[in-house]
Protein backbone atom coordinates (compact mmCIF):
# COMPACT_ATOMS: atom_id res chain seq x y z
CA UNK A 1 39.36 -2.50 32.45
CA UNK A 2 42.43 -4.82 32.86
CA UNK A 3 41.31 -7.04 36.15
CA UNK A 4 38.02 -8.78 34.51
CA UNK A 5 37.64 -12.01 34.63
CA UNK A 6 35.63 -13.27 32.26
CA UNK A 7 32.97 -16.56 32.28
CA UNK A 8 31.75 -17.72 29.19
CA UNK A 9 28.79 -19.39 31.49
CA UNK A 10 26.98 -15.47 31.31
CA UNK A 11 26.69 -15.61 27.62
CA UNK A 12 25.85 -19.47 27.26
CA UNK A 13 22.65 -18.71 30.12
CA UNK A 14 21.68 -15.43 28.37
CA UNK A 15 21.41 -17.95 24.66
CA UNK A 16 19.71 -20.59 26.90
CA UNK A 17 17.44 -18.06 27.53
CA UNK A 18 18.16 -17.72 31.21
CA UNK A 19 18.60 -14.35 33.08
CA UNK A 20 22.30 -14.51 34.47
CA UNK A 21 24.02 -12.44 37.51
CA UNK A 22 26.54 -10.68 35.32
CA UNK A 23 24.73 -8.88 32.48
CA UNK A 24 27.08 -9.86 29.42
CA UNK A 25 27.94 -8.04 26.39
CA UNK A 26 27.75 -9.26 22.85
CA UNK A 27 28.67 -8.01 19.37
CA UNK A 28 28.45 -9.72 16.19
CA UNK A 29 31.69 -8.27 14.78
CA UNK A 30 33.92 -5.57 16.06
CA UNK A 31 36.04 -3.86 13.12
CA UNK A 32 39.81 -5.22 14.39
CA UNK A 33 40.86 -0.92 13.98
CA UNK A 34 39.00 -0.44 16.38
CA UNK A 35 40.28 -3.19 18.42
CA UNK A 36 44.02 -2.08 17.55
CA UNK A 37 43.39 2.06 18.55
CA UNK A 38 42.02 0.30 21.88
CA UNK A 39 44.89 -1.75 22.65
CA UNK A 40 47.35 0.70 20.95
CA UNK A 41 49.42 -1.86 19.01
CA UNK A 42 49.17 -3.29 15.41
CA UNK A 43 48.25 -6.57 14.70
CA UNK A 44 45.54 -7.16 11.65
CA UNK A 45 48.53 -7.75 9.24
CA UNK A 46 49.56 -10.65 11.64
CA UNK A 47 46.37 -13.06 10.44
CA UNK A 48 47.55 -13.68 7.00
CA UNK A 49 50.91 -14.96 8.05
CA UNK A 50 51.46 -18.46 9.30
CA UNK A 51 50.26 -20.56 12.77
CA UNK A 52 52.36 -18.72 14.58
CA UNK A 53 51.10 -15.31 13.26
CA UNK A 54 48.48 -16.59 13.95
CA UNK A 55 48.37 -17.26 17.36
CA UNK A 56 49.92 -13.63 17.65
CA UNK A 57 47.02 -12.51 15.97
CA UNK A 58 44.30 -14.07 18.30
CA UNK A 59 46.38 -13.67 21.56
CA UNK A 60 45.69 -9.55 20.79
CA UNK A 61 41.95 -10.53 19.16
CA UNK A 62 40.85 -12.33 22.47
CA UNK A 63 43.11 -10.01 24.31
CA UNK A 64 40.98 -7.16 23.41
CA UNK A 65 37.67 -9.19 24.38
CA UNK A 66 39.16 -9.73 27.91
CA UNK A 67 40.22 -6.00 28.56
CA UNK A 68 36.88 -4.66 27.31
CA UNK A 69 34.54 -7.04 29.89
CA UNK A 70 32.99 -9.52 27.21
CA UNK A 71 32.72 -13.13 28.57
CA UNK A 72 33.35 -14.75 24.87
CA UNK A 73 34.92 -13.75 21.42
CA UNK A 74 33.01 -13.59 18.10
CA UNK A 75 34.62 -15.08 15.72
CA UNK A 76 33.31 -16.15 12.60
CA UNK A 77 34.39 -18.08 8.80
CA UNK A 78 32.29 -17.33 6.25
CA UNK A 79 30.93 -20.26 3.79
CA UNK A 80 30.35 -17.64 1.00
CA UNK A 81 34.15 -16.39 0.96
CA UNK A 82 35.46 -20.33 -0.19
CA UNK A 83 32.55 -20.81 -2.81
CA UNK A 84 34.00 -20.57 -6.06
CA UNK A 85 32.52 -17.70 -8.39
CA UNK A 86 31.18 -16.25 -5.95
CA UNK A 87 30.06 -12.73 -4.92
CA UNK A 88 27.24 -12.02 -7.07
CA UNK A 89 25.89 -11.27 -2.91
CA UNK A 90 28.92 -9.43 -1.42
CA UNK A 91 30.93 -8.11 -4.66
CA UNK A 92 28.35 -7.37 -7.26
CA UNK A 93 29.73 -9.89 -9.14
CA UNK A 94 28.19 -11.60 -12.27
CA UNK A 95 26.25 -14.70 -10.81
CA UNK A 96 28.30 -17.80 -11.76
CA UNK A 97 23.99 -19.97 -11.38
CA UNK A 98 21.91 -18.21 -13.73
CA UNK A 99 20.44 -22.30 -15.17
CA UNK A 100 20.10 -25.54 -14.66
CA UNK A 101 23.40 -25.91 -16.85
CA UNK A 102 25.33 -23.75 -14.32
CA UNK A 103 23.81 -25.22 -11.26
CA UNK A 104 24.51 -28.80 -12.47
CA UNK A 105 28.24 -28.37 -13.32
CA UNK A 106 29.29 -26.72 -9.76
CA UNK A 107 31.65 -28.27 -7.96
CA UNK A 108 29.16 -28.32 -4.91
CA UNK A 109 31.31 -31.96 -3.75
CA UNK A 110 34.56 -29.74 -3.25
CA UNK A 111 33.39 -26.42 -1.49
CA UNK A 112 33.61 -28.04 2.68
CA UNK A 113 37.48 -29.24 1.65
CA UNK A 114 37.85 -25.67 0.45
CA UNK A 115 36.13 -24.26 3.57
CA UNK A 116 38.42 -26.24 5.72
CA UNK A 117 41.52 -25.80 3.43
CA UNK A 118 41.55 -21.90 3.89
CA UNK A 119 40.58 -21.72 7.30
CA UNK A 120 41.33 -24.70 9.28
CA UNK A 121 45.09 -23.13 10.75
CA UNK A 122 42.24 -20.31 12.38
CA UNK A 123 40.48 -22.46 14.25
CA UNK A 124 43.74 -24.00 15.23
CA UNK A 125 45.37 -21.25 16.69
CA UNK A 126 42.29 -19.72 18.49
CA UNK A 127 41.96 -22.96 20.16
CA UNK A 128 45.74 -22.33 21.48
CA UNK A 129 45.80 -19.18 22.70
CA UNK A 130 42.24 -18.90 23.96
CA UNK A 131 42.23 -17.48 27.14
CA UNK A 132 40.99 -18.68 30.79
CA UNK A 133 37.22 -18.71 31.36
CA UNK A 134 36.62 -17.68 27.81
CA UNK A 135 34.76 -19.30 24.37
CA UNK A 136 34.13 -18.31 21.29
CA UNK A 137 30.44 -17.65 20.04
CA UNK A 138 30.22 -18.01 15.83
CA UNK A 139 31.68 -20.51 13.17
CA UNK A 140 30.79 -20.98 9.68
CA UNK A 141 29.42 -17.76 8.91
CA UNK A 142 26.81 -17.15 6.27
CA UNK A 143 23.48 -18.84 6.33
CA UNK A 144 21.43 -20.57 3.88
CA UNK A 145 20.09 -17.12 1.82
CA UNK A 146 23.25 -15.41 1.77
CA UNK A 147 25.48 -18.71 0.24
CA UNK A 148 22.21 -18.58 -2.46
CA UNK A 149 22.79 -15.49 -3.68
CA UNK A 150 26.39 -15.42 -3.27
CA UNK A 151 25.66 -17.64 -6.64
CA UNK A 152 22.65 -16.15 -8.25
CA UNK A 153 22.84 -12.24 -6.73
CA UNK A 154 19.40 -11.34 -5.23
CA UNK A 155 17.84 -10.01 -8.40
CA UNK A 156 19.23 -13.75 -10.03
CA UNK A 157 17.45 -15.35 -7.89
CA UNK A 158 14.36 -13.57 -8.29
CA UNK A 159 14.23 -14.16 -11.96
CA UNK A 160 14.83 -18.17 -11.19
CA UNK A 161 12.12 -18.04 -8.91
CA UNK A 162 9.91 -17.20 -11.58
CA UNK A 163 11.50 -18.76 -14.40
CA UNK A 164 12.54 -22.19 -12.93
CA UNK A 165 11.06 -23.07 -9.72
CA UNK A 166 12.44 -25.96 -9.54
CA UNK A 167 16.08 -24.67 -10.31
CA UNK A 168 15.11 -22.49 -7.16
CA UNK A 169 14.10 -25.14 -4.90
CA UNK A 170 17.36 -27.18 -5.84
CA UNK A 171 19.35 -24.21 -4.79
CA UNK A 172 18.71 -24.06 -1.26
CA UNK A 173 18.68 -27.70 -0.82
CA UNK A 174 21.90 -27.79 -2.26
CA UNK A 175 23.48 -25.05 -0.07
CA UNK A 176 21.86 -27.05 2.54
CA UNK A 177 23.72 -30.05 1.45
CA UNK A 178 27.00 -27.99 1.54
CA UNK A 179 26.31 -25.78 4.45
CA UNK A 180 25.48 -28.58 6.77
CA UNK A 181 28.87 -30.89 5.54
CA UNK A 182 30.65 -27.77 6.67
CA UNK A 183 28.72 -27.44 9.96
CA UNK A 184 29.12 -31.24 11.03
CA UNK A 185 32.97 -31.41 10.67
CA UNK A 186 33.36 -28.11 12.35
CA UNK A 187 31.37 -29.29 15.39
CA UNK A 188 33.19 -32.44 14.99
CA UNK A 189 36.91 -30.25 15.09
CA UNK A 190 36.27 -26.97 16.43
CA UNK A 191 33.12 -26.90 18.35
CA UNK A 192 34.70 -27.60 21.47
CA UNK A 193 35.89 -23.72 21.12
CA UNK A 194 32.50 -22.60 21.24
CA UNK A 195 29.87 -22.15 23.18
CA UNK A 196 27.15 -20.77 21.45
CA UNK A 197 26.91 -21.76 17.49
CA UNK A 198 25.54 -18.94 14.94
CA UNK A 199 25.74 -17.87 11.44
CA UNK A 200 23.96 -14.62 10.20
CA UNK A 201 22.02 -14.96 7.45
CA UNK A 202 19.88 -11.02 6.85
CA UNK A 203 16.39 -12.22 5.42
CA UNK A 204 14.73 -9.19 6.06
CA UNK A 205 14.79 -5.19 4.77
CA UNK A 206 12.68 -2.38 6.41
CA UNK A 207 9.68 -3.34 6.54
CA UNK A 208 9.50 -7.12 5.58
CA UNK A 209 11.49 -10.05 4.43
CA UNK A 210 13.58 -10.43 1.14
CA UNK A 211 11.51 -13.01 -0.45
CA UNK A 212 7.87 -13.87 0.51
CA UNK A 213 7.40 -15.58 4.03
CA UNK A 214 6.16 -18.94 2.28
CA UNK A 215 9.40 -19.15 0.37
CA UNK A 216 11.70 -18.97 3.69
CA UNK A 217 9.18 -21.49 5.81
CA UNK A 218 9.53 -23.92 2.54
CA UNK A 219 13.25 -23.28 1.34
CA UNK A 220 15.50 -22.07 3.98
CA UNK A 221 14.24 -23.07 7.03
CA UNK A 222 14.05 -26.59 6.82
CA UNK A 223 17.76 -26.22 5.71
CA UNK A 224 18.13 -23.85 9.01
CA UNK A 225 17.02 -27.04 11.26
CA UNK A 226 18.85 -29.82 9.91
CA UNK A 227 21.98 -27.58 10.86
CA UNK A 228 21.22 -26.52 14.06
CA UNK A 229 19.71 -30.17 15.08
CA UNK A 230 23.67 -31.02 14.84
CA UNK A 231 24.58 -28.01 16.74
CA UNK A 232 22.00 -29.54 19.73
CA UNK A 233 23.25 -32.95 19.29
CA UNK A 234 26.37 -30.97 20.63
CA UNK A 235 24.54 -30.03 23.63
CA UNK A 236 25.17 -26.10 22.05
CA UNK A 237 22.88 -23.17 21.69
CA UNK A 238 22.12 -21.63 18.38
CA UNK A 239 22.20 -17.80 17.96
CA UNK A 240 20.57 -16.37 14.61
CA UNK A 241 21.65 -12.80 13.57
CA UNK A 242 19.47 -11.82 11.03
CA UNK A 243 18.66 -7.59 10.19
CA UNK A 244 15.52 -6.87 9.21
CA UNK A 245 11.93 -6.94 9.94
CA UNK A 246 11.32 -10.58 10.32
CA UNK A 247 8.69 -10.77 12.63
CA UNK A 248 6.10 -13.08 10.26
CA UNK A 249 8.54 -15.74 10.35
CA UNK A 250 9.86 -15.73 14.05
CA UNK A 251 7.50 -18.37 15.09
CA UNK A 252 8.81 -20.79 12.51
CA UNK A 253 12.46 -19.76 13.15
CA UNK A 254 11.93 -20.52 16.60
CA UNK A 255 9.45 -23.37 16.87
CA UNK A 256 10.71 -25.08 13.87
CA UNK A 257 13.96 -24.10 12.63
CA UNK A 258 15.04 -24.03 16.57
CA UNK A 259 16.86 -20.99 16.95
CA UNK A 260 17.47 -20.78 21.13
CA UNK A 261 18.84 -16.94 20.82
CA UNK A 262 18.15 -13.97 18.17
CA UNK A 263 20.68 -11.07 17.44
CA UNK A 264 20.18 -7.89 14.95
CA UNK A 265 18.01 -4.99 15.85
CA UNK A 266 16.87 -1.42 14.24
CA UNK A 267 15.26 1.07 15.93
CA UNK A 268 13.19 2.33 12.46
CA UNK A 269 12.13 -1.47 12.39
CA UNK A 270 11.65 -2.34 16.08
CA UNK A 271 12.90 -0.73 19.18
CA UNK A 272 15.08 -3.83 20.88
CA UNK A 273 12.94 -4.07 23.97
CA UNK A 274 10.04 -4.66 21.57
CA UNK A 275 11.84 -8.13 20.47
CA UNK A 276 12.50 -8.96 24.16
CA UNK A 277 8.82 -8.70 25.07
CA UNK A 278 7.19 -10.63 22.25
CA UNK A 279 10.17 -12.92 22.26
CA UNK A 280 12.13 -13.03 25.86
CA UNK A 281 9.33 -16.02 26.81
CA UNK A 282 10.77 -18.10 23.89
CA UNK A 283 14.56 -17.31 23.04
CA UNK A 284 17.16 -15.30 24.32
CA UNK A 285 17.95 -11.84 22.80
CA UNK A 286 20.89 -10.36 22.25
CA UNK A 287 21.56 -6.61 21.13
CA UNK A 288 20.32 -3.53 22.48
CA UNK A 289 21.26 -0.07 21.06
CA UNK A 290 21.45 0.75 17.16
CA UNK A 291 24.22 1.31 15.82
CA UNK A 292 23.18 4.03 13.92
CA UNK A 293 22.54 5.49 17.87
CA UNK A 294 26.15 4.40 18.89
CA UNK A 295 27.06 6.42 15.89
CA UNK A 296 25.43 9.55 16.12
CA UNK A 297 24.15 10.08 20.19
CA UNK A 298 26.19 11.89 22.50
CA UNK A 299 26.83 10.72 25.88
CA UNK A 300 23.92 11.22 27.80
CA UNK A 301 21.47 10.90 25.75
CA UNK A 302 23.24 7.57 24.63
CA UNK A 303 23.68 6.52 28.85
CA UNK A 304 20.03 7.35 29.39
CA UNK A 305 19.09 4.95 25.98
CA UNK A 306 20.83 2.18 27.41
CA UNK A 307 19.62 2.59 31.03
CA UNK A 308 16.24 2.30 29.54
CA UNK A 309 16.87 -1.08 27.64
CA UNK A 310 18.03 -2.86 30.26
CA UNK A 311 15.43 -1.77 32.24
CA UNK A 312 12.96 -2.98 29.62
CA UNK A 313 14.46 -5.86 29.56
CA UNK A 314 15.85 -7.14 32.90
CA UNK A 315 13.08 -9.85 33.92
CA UNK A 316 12.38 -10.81 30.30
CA UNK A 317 14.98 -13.70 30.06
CA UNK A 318 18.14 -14.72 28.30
CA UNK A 319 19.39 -11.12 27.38
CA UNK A 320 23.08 -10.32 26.17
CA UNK A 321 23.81 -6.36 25.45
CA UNK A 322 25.34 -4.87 22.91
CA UNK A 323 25.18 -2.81 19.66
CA UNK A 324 21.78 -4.05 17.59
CA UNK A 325 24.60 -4.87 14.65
CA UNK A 326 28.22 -4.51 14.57
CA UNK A 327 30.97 -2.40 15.35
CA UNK A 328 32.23 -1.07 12.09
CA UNK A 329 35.12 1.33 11.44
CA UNK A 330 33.05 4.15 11.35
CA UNK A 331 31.60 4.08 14.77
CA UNK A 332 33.13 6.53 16.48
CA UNK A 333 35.72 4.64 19.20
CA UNK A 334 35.00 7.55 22.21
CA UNK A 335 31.10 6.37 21.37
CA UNK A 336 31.86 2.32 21.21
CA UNK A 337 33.74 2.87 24.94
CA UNK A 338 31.27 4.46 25.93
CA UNK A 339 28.40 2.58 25.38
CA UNK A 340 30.58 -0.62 26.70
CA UNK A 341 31.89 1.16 30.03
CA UNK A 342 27.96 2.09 30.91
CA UNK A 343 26.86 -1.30 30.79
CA UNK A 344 29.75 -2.26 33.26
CA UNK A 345 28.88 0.53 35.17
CA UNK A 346 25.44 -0.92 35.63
CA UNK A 347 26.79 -4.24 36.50
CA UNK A 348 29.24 -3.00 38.70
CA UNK A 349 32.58 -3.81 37.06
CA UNK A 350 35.46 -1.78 38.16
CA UNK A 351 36.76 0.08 35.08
């Protein structure tokens, strides 16, 4: 696996929707134990420590990228982490927005010097060590939903709908407000590191979205374009991760929000070549097998899945492979290499 070479070019064609030479491979995280049984040394503890932990840190993060054949590194600062009182979304906490009152007293004006306070030194040091032909693919993470109910929680923001809705209109413009601060110093500072923007942002469950279709087309995605209009003014792509089944508000997402690429499948929702035929005309798509597949298939029934995505898809545009969400802890690592060593197998990679 050692001699790749990698070109970010594969991954920025595939969210240009463009069908490249060299299939790439994509994940939206990858849990960094897995990354350390891989490359058999310890290094997680390394990222809390200063710049030049740092840059230890990210030499073994992109390190790991390299060695397993992906053309870019996901890497990713979440918004919702720096807001203060948060995790009503991500730690059950108590909502620190339940009124007007609450909303009106946040310290909205501080939250993008917090963002970059806390992670600025990051950005830094994967800029240093970032290696040849490489880029990074993320940046502020969390989209406009998720920062909401980091605030109000999801059943919070529910009861605001109904009990102030104008409170709940305020809310998303105000993340907006926030979100987008954050987003146009970044691409001012760091975008040069990337290149493909995203955030994920899940507005969707089973079998439809988290709040009714009219609410996202009126509240969040208007928020989603103003964002990713700077991300084109930086001649960038914009990648969308969102789970769930979202398909009544794709066509807004991608005709007026602008997404260029969409990541996040589930088999029980859609299969992933289903996505790429409605949607590989429009946008690239990136993902491919479930995870709850990578989990739980062994390894031919799991070669003869992904043999029959690609085939699915190959011909259908901008197309990026790769687990349909993340690569947690759990997945078994013997399943992860797996699944990554028959897609260079396809593409002929000498592993």
């Amino acid at each position: 696996m050692h001699n790749f070479q990698p070109d970010y070019r594969h991954i920025l064609l595939s969210a240009q929707n463009i069908e490249t030479s060299r299939l790439p491979l994509y994940e939206h995280l990858i849990s960094t134990d897995i990354m350390e049984k891989i490359l058999d040394k310890q290094f997680s503890d390394l990222y809390r420590g200063d710049l030049t932990d740092k840059k230890s840190y990210f030499t073994q993060y992109c390190r790991f990228f390299s060695v397993m054949g992906y053309d870019t590194v996901s890497f990713e600062n979440c918004i919702g982490s720096v807001l203060p009182g948060g995790g009503a979304l991500g730690n059950h906490a108590d909502p620190v927005i339940k009124t007007r009152q609450d909303f009106e007293r946040y310290p909205w004006d501080e939250i993008s010097d917090m963002y970059f306070s806390k992670y600025a030194k990051d950005f830094e040091a994967l800029r240093i060590v970032m290696p040849d032909g490489m880029k990074a693919i993320g940046g502020p993470g969390n989209g406009i939903f998720e920062c909401v109910q980091e605030l109000t929680g999801y059943t919070g923001l529910c009861y605001i709908s109904a009990d102030d809705p104008e409170l709940y209109a305020d809310l998303f413009k105000k993340v907006g407000d926030t979100n987008l601060a954050i987003w146009e110093r970044f691409m001012k500072e760091y975008g040069d590191i990337y290149c493909v923007m995203r955030f994920g942002d899940d507005l969707g469950h089973k079998t439809s979205t988290l709040i009714s279709s009219e609410d996202i087309k009126s509240h969040i995605i208007p928020q989603y374009k103003r964002i990713i209009d700077v991300v084109h003014s930086y001649n960038k792509p914009f990648l969308l991760h969102s789970c769930g089944c979202i398909f009544n508000i794709m066509d807004d997402l991608i005709g007026t929000a602008g997404i260029n690429a969409k990541h996040s499948n589930e088999d029980q929702i859609a299969p992933f070549p289903l996505w790429v035929e409605k949607y590989g005309e429009q946008i690239g798509n990136f993902g491919g097998i479930d995870t709850d597949a990578v989990c739980r298939l062994d390894k031919e029934t799991m070669t003869e899945y992904i043999k029959e995505v690609i085939h699915r898809c190959k011909g259908n545009g901008g197309f990026a492979f790769g687990s349909g969400n993340s690569i947690p802890d759990y997945v078994p690592l013997e399943n992860y290499i797996h699944m990554v060593e028959t897609v260079r197998l396809y593409r002929g990679d000498t592993i």
